[in-house]
Structures are given as C-alpha cells and as structure tokens.
N, C-alpha and C. Protein backbone atom coordinates (compact mmCIF):
# COMPACT_ATOMS: atom_id res chain seq x y z
N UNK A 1 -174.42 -79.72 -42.45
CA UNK A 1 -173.95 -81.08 -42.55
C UNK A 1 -172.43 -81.06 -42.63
N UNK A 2 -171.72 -81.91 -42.13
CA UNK A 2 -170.60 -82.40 -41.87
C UNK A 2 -169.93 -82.17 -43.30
N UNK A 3 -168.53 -82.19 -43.82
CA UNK A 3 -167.84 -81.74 -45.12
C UNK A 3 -168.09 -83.32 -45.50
N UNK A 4 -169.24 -84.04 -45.98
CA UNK A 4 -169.26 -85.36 -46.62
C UNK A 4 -168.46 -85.32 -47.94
N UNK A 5 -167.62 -85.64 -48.28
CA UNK A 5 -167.58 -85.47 -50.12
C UNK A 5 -168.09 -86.83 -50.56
N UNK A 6 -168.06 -86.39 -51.88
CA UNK A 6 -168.86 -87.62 -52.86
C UNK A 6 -167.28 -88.48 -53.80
N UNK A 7 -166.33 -88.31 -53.27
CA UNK A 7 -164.94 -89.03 -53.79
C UNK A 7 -164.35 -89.24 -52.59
N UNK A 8 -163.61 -89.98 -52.80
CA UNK A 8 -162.64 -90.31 -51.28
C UNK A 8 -161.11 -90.35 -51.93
N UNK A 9 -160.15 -90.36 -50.67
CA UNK A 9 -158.60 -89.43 -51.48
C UNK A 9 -158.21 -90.29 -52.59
N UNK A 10 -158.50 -92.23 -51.68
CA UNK A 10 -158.15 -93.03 -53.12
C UNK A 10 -158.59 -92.56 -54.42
N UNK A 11 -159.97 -92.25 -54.19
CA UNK A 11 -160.67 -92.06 -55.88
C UNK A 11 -159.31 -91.35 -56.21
N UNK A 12 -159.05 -90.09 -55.78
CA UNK A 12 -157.92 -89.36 -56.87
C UNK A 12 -156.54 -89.38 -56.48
N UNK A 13 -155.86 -90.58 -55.63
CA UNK A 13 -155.04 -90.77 -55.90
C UNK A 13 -154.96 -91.72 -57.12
N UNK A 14 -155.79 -92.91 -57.04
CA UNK A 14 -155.78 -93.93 -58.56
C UNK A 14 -155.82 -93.04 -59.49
N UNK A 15 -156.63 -92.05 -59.63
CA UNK A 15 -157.15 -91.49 -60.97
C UNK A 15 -156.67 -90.08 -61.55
N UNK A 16 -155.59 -89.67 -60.66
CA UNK A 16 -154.95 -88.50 -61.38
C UNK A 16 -153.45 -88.84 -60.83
N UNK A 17 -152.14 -87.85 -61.11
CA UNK A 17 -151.03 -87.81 -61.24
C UNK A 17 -150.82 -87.64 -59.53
N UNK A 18 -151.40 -87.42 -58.78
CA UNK A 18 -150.65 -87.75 -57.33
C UNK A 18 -150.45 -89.08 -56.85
N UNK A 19 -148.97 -88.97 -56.37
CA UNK A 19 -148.28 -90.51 -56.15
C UNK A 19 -149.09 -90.93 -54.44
N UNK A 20 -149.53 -92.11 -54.43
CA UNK A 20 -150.27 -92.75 -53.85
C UNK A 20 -149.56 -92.28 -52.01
N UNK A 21 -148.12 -92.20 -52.06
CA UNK A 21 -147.70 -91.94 -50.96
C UNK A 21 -147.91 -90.01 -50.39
N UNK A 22 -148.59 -89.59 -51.29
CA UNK A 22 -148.70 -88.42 -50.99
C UNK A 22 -149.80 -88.15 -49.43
N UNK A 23 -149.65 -87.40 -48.66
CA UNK A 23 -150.19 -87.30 -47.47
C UNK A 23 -151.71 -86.64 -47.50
N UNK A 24 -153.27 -87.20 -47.85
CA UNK A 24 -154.06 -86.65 -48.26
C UNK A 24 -154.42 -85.77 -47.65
N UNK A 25 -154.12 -84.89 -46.09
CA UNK A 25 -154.15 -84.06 -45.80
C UNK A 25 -153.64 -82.61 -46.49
N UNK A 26 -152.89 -82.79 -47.51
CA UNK A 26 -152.21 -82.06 -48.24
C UNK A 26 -153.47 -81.55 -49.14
N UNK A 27 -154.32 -82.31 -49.84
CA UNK A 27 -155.23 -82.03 -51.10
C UNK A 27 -156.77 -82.22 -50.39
N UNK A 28 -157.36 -82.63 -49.46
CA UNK A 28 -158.58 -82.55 -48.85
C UNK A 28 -159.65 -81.49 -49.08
N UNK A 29 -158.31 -80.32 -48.47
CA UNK A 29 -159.11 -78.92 -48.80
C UNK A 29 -160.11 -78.54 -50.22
N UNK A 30 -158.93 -78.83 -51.28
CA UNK A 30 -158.78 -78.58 -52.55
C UNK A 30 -160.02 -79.77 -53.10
N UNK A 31 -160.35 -80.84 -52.32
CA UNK A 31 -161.76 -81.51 -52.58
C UNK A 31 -162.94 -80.74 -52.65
N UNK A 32 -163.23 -80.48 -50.91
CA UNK A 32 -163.61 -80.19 -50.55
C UNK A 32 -164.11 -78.55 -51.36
N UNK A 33 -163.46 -77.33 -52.03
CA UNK A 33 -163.45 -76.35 -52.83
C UNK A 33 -164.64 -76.89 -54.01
N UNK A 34 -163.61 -78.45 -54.56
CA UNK A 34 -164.21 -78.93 -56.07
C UNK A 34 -165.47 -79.16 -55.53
N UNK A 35 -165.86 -79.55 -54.79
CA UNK A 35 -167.35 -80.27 -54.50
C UNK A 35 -167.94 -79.53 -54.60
N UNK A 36 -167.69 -78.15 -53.44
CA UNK A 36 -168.69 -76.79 -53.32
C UNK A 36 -168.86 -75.91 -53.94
N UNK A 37 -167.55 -75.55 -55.17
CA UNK A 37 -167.53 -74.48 -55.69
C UNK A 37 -168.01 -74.92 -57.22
N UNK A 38 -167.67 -76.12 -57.47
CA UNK A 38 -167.88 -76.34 -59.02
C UNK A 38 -169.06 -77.48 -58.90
N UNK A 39 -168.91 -78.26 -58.48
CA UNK A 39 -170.34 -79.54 -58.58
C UNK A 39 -171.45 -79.00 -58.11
N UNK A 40 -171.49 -79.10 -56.68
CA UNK A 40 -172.91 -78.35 -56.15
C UNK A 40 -173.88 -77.18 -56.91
N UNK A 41 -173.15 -76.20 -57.46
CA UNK A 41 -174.34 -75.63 -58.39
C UNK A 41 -174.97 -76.15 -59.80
N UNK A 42 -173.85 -77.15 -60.39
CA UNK A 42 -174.66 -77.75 -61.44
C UNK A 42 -175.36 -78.92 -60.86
N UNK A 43 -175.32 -79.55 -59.97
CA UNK A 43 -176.69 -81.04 -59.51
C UNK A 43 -177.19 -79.99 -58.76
N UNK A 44 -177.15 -79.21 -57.76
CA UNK A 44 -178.23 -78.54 -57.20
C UNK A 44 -177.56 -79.10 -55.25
N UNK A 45 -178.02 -77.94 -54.72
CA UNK A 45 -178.10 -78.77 -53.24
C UNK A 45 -178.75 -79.53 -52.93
N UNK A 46 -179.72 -79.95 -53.16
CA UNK A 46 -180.81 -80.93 -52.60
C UNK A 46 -180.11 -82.17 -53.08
N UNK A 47 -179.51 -82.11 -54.31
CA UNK A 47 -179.00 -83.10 -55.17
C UNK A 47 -178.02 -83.94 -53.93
N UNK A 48 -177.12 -83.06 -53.63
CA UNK A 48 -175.78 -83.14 -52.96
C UNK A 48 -176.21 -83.19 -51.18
N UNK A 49 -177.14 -82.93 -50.70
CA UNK A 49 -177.42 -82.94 -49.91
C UNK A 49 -177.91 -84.54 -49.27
N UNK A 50 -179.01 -85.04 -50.72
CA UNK A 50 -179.37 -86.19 -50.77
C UNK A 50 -177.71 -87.80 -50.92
N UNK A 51 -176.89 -87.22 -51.46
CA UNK A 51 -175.92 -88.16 -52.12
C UNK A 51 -175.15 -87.67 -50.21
N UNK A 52 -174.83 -86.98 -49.75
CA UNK A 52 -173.92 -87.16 -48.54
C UNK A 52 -174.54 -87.53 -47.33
N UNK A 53 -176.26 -87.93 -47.87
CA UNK A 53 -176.76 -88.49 -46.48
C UNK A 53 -177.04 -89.66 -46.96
N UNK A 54 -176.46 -90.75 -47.83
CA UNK A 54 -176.35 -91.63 -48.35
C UNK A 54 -175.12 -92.51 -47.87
N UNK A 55 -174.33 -91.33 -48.40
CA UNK A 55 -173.02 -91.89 -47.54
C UNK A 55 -173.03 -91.80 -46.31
N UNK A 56 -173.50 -90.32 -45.51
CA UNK A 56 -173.38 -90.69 -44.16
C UNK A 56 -174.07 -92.01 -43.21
N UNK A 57 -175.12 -92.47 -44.16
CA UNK A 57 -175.75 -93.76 -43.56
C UNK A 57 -175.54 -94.92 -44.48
N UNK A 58 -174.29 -94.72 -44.92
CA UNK A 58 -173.55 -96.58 -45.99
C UNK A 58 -174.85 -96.94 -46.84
N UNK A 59 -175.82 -95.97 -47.14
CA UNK A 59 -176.57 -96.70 -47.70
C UNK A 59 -176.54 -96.77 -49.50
N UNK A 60 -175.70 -96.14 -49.77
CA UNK A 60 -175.58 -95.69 -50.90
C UNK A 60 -175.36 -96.50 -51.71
N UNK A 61 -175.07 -98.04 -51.57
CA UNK A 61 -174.88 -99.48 -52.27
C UNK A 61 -175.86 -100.00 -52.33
N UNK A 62 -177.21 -99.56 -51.16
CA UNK A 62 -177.92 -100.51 -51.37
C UNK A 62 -179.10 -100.29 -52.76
N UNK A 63 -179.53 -101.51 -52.90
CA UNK A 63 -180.46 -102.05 -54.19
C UNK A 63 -181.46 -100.42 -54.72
N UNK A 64 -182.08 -100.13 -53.67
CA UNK A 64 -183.08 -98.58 -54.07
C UNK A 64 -182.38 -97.69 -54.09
N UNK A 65 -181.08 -97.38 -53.97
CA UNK A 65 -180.02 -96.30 -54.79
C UNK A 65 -179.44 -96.81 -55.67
N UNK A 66 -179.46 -97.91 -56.76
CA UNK A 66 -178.64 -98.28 -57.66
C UNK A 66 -178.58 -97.15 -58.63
N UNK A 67 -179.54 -96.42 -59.24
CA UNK A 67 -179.47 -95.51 -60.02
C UNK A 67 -178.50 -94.09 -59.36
N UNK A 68 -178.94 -94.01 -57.96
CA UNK A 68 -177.58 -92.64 -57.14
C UNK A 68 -176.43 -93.35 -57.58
N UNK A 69 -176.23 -94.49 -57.52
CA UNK A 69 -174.56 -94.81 -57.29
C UNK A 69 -174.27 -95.19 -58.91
N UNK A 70 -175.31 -95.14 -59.74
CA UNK A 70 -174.36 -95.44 -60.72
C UNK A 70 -174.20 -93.96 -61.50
N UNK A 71 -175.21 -93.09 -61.33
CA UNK A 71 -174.43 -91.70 -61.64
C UNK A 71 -173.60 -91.27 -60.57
N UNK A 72 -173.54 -92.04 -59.37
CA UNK A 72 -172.12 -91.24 -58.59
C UNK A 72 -170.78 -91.97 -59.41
N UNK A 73 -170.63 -93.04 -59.51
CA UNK A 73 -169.56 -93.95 -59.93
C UNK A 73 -169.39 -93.22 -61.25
N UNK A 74 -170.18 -93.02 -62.58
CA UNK A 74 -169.86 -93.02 -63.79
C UNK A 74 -169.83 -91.76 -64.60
N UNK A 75 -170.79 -90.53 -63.68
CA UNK A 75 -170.52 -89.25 -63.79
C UNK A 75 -170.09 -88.23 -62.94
N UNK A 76 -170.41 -88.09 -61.69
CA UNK A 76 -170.30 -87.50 -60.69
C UNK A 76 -168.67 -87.74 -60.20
N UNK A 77 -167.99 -88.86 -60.06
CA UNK A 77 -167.01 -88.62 -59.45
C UNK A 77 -166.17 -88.57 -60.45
N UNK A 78 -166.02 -88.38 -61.98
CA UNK A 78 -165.28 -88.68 -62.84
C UNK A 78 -165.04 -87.05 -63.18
N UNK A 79 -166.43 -86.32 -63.06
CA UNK A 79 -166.36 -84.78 -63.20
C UNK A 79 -165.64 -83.76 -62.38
N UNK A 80 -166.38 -84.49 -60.86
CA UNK A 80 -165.53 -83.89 -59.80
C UNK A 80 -164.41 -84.28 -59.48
N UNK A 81 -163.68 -85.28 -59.74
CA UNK A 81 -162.08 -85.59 -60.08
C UNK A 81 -161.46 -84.32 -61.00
N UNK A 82 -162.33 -83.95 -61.91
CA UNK A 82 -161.70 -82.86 -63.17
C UNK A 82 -161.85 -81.53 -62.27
N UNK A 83 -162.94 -81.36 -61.95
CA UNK A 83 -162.90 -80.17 -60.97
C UNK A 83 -161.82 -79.95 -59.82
N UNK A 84 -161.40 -81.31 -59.10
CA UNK A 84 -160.24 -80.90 -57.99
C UNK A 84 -158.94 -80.74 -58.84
N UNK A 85 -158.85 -80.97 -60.29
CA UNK A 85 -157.35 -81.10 -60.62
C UNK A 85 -157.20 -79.33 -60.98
N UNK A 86 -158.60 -79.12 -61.40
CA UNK A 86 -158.66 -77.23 -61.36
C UNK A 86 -158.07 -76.36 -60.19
N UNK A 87 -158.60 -76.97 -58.89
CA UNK A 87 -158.62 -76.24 -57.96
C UNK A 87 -157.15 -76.52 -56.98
N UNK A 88 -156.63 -77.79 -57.51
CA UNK A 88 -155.61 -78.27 -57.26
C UNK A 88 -154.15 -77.73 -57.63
C-alpha cells in the first residue's frame, strides 16, 4: 500500500514548534519513519492497514467509523505527533 499516513503535515505544523512556512517536503520522511517504526508495532498492522484504507477511500468520517476516528483524532495522532518529534 501506498505511504498513507494517519497525520497530515498541518496536523504537525499546528501542533509542534515547526513554523507553518516550513516546506513539508523537508519533514515527510521523518513521518513517514514515526508511523512505521514507532506506531505500527504497538496498534498492529492490520490495525494500520485498516485506518489507511479508510483514508484512502474518505471514508473515515463516515457515521460506522466514528469510533476509528475518534481514537485517530484523540490518541493516535497525538502519539504519533510525539513519535515524529523523536525521529525529527
């Protein structure tokens, strides 16, 4: 599958110390590391597998994922934000 991540650059430009004009090609990689190297073994692949074919089909708002998106919104991207500032 395609490098889906489960944050997008806004998420961590709002939410950590890089200035909004920074070029997200610069830190992508360093996502991309946090997702695979530190998240994926604690939810599991299937976990992560299930959450980027969610996004790859926008469905991830709708009503029968409310429970995916509210552990993506309230744990998942708040952790893996902490994980890219590691790898960052």
């Amino acid at each position: 599958m395609a490098n889906v991540l489960l944050i997008t650059t806004n998420d961590i430009k709002l939410k950590t110390r890089i200035d909004g004009n920074t070029d997200s090609e610069n830190f992508i990689s360093s996502m991309i590391v946090a997702q695979e190297v530190y998240l994926e073994p604690i939810l599991g692949t299937d976990l992560v597998l299930r959450y980027k074919d969610m996004i790859l089909q926008d469905s991830i708002g709708n009503l029968v994922n409310s429970d995916y998106k509210y552990l993506l919104d309230n744990y998942i991207k708040p952790l893996l934000i902490r994980f890219f500032l590691i790898v960052y």
